[in-house]
C-alpha atoms as a PDB file:
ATOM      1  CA  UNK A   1      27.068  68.704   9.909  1.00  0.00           C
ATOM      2  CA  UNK A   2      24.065  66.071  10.112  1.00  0.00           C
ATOM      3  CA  UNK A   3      22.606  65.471  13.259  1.00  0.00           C
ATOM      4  CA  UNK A   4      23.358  61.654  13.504  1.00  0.00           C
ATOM      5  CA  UNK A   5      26.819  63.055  13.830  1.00  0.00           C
ATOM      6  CA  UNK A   6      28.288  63.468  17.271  1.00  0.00           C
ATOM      7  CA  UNK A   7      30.153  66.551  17.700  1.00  0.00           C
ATOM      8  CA  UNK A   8      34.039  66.282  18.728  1.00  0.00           C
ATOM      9  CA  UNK A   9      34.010  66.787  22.466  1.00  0.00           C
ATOM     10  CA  UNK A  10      30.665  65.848  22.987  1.00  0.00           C
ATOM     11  CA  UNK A  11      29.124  69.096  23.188  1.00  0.00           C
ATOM     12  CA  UNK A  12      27.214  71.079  20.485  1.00  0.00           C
ATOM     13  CA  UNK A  13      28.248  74.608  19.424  1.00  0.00           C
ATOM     14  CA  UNK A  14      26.515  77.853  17.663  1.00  0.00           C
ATOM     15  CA  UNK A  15      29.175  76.928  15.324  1.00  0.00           C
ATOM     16  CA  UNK A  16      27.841  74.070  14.911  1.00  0.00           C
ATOM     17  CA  UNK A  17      23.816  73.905  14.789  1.00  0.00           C
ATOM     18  CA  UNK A  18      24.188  77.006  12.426  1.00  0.00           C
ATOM     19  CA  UNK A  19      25.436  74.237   9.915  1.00  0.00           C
ATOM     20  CA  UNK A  20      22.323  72.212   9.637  1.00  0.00           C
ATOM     21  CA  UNK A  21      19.914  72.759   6.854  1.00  0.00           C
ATOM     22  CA  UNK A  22      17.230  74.468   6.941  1.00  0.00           C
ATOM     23  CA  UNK A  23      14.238  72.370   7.599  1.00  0.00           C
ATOM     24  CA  UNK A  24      11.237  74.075   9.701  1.00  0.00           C
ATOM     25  CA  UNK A  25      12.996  72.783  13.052  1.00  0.00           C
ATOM     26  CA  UNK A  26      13.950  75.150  15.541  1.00  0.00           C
ATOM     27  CA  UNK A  27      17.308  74.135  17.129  1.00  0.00           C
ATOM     28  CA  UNK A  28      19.073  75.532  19.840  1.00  0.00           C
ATOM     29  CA  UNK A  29      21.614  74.392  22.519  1.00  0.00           C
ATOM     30  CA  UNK A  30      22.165  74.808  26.375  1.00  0.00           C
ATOM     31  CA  UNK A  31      25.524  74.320  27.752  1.00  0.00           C
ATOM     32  CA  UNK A  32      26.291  71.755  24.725  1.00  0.00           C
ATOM     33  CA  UNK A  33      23.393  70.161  24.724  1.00  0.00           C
ATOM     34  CA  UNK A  34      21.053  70.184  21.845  1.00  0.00           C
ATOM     35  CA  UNK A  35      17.506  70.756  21.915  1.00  0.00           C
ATOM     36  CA  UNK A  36      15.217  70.189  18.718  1.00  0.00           C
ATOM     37  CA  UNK A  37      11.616  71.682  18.607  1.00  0.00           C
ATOM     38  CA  UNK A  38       9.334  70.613  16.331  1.00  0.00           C
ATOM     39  CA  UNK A  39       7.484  72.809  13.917  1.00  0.00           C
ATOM     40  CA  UNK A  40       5.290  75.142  15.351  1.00  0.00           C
ATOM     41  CA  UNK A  41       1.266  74.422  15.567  1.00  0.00           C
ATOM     42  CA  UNK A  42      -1.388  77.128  14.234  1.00  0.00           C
ATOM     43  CA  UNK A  43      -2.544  78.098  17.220  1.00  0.00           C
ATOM     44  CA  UNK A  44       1.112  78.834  18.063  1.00  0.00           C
ATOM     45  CA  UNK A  45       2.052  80.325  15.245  1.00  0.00           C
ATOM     46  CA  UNK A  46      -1.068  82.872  15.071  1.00  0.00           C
ATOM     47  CA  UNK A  47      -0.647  83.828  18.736  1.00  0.00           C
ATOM     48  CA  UNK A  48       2.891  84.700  17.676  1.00  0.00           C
ATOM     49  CA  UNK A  49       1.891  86.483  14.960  1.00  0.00           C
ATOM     50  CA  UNK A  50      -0.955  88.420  16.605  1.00  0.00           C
ATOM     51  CA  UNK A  51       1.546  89.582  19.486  1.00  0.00           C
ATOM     52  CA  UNK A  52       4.495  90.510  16.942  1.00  0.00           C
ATOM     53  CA  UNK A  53       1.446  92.920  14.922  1.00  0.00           C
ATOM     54  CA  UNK A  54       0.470  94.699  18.518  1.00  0.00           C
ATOM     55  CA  UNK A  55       4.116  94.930  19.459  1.00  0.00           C
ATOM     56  CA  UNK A  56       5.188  96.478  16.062  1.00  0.00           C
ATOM     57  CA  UNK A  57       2.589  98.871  16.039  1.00  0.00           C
ATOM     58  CA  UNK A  58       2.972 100.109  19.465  1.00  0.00           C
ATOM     59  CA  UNK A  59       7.053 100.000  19.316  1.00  0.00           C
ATOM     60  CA  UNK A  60       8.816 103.621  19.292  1.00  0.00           C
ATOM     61  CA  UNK A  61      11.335 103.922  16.347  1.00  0.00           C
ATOM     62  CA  UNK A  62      14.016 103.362  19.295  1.00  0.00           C
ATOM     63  CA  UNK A  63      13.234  99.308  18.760  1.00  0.00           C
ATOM     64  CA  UNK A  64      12.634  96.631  16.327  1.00  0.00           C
ATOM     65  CA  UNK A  65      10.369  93.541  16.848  1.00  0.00           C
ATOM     66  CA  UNK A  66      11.211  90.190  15.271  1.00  0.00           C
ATOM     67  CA  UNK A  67      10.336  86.450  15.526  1.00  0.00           C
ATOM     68  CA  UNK A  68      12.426  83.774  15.732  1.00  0.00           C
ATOM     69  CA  UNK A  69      15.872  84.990  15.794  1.00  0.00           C
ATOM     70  CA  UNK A  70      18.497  83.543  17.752  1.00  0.00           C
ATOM     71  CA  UNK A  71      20.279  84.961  20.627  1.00  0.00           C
ATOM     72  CA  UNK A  72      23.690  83.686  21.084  1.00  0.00           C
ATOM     73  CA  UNK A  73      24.723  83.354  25.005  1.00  0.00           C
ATOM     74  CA  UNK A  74      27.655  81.734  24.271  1.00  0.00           C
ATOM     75  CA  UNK A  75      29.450  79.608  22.413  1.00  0.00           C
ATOM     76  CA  UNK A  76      27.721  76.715  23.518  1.00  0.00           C
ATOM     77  CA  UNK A  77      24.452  78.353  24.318  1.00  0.00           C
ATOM     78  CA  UNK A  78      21.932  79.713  21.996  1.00  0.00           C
ATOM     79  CA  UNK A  79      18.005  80.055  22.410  1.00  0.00           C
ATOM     80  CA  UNK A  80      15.486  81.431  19.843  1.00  0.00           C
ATOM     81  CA  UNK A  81      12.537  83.187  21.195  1.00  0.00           C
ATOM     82  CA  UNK A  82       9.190  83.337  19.764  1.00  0.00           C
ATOM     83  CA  UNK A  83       9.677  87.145  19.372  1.00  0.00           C
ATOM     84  CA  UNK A  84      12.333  89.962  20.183  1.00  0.00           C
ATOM     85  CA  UNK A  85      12.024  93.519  20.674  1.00  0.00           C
ATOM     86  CA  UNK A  86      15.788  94.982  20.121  1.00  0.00           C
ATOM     87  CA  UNK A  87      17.533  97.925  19.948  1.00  0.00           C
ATOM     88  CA  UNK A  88      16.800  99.098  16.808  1.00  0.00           C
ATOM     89  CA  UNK A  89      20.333 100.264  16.449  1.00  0.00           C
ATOM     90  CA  UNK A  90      22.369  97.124  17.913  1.00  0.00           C
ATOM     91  CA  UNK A  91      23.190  95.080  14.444  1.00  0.00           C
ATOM     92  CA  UNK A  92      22.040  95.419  11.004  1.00  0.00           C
ATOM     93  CA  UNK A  93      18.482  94.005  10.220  1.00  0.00           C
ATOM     94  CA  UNK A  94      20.650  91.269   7.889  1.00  0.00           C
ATOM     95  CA  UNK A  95      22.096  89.483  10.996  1.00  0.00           C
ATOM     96  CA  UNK A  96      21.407  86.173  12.110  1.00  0.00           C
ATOM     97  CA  UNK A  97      21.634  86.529  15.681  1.00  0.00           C
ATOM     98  CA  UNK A  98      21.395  88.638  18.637  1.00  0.00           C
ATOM     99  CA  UNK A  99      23.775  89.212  21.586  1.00  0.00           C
ATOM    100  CA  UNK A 100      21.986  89.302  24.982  1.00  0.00           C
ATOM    101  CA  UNK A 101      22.593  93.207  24.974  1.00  0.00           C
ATOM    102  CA  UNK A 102      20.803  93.803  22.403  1.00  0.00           C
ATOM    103  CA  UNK A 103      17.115  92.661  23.321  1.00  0.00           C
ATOM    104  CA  UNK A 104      14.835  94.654  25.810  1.00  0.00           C
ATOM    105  CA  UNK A 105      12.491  92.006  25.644  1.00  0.00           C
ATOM    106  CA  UNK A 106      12.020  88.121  24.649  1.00  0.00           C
ATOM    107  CA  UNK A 107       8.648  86.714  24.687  1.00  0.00           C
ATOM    108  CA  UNK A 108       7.762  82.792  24.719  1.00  0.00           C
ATOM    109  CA  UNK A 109       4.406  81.184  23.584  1.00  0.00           C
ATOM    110  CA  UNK A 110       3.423  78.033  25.487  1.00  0.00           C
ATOM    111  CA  UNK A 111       2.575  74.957  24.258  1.00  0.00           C
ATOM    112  CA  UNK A 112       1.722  71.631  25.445  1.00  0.00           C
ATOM    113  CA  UNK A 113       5.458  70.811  23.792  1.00  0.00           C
ATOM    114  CA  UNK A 114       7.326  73.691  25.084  1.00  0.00           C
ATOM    115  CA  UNK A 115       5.948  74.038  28.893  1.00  0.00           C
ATOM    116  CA  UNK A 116       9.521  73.526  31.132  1.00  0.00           C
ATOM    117  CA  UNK A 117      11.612  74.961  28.006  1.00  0.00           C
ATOM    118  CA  UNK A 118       9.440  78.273  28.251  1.00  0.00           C
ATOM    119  CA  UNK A 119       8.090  78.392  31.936  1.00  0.00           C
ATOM    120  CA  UNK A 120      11.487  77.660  33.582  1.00  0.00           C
ATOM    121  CA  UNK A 121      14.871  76.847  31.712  1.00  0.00           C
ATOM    122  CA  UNK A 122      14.676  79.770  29.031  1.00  0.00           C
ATOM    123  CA  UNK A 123      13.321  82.702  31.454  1.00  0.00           C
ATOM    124  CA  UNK A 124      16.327  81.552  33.721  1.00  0.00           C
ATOM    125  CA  UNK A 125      19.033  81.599  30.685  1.00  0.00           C
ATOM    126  CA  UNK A 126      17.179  84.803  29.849  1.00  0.00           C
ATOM    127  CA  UNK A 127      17.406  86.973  33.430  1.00  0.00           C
ATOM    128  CA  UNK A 128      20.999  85.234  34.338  1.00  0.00           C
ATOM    129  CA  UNK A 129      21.500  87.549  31.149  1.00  0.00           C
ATOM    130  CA  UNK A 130      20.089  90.350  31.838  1.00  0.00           C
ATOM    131  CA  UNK A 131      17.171  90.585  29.455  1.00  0.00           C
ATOM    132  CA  UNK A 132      15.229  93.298  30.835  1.00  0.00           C
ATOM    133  CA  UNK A 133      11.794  92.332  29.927  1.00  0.00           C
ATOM    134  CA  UNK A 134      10.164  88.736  29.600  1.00  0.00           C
ATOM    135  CA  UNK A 135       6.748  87.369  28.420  1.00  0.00           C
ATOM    136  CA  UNK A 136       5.303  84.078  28.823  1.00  0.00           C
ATOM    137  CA  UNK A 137       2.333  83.642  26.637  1.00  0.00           C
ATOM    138  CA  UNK A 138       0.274  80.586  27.395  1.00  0.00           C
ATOM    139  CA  UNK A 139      -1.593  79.387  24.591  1.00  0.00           C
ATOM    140  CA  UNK A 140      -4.656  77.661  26.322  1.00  0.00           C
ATOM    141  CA  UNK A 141      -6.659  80.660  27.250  1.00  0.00           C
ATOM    142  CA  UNK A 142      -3.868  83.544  25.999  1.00  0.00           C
ATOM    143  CA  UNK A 143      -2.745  84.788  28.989  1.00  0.00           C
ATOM    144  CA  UNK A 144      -0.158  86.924  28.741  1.00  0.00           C
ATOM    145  CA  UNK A 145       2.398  86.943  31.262  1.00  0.00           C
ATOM    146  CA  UNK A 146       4.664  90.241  31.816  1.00  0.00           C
ATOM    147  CA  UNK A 147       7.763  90.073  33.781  1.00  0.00           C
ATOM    148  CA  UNK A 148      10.470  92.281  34.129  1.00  0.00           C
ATOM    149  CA  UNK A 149      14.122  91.851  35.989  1.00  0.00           C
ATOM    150  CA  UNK A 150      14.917  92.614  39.266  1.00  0.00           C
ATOM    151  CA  UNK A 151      18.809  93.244  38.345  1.00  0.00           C
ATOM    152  CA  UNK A 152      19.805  92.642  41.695  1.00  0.00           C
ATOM    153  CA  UNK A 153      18.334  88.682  42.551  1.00  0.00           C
ATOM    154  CA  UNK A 154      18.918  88.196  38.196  1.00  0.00           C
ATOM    155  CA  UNK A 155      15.372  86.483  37.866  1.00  0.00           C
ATOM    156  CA  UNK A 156      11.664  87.727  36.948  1.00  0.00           C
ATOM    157  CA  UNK A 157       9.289  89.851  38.963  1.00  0.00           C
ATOM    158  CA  UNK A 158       5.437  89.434  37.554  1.00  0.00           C
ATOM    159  CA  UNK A 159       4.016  92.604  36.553  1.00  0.00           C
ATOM    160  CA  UNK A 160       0.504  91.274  35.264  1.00  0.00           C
ATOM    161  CA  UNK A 161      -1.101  88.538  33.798  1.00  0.00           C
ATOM    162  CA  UNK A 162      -4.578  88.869  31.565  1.00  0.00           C
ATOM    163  CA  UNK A 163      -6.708  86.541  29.740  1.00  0.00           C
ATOM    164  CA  UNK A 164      -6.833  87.154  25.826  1.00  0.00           C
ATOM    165  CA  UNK A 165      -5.219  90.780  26.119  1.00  0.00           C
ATOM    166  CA  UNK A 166      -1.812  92.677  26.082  1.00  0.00           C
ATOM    167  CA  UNK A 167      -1.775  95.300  28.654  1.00  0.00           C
ATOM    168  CA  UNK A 168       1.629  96.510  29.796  1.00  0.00           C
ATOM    169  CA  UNK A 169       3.747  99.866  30.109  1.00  0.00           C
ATOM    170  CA  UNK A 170       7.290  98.303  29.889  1.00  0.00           C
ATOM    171  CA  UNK A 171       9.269  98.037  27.971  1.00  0.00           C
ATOM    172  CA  UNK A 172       6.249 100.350  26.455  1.00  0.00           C
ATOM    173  CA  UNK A 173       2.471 100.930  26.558  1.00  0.00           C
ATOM    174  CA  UNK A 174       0.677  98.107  24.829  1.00  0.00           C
ATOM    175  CA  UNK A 175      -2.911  97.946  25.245  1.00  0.00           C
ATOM    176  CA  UNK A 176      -4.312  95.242  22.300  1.00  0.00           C
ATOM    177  CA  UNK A 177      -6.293  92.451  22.165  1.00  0.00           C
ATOM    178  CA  UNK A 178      -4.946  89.130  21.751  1.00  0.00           C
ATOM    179  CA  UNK A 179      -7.419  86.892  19.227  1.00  0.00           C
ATOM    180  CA  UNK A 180      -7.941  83.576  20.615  1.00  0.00           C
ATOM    181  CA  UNK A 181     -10.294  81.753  18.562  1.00  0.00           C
ATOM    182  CA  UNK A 182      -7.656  79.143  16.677  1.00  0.00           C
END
């Protein structure tokens, strides 16, 4: 599949986008329609890195944390966090993808590129599935924003939000400073 092909139907599938090659561009698709992100920036890419180190030492051997893995929604809707905490037990650490089930947590960092995809559409896809935990990290300044579900209303309640530092109990205790200086 190349991209300056149309898909039959008119809407892309998992099927489908999983067919590309691999070239440092994050795709993923909403109800058929496909979004490309470009490749990451270093102050992205070390925030990212600096939260998946204080999640994976803090994590109890009853989870795994991993960057950008895709969880399918559908057949026509997949999203790939930043990072994932899982189930350490769901799939085998050689999969490709996660089912919605399978993550206690997804965590986005923002960029100037990535500010509607992260602040509204993919915490929405995220609690409609009933991801129990959700971070939005915004790059300028690190603030980390911790949400978790209310299962009942299937969207985000805010449980804190500080500057340059992870500080949560849920989905476990985290207390670690986030470095800021790229």
């Amino acid at each position: 599949m190349r991209l300056d092909q149309y898909p039959d139907g008119g809407e892309w599938t998992v099927s489908e986008i999983d067919e590309f090659p691999e070239d440092n561009h994050r795709r993923e698709v909403v109800e058929g329609s496909l979004i490309l992100r470009p490749a990451q920036t270093p102050r992205h890419s070390s925030l990212v890195m600096h939260i998946c180190g204080a999640l994976d030492r803090t994590r109890p051997e009853a989870f795994d944390v991993v960057h950008g893995m895709q969880i399918r929604f559908a057949e026509n809707t997949a999203l790939v966090p930043d990072l994932v905490a899982v189930r350490a037990d769901c799939k085998p650490m050689t999969t490709t993808f996660f089912d919605p089930e399978d993550v206690v947590l997804a965590v986005e960092v923002v960029d100037d590129r990535s500010r509607f995809l992260d602040r509204v559409l993919k915490p929405a896809i995220y609690a409609a599935a009933g991801i129990p935990h959700f971070w939005r990290v915004e790059s300028a300044g690190a603030v980390v924003h911790a949400h978790r579900l209310d299962p009942d209303k299937a969207e985000y309640l805010r449980m804190s939000a500080i500057e340059a530092r992870i500080r949560v109990r849920q989905p476990w205790e985290v207390d670690a400073p986030l470095a800021t200086r790229i």
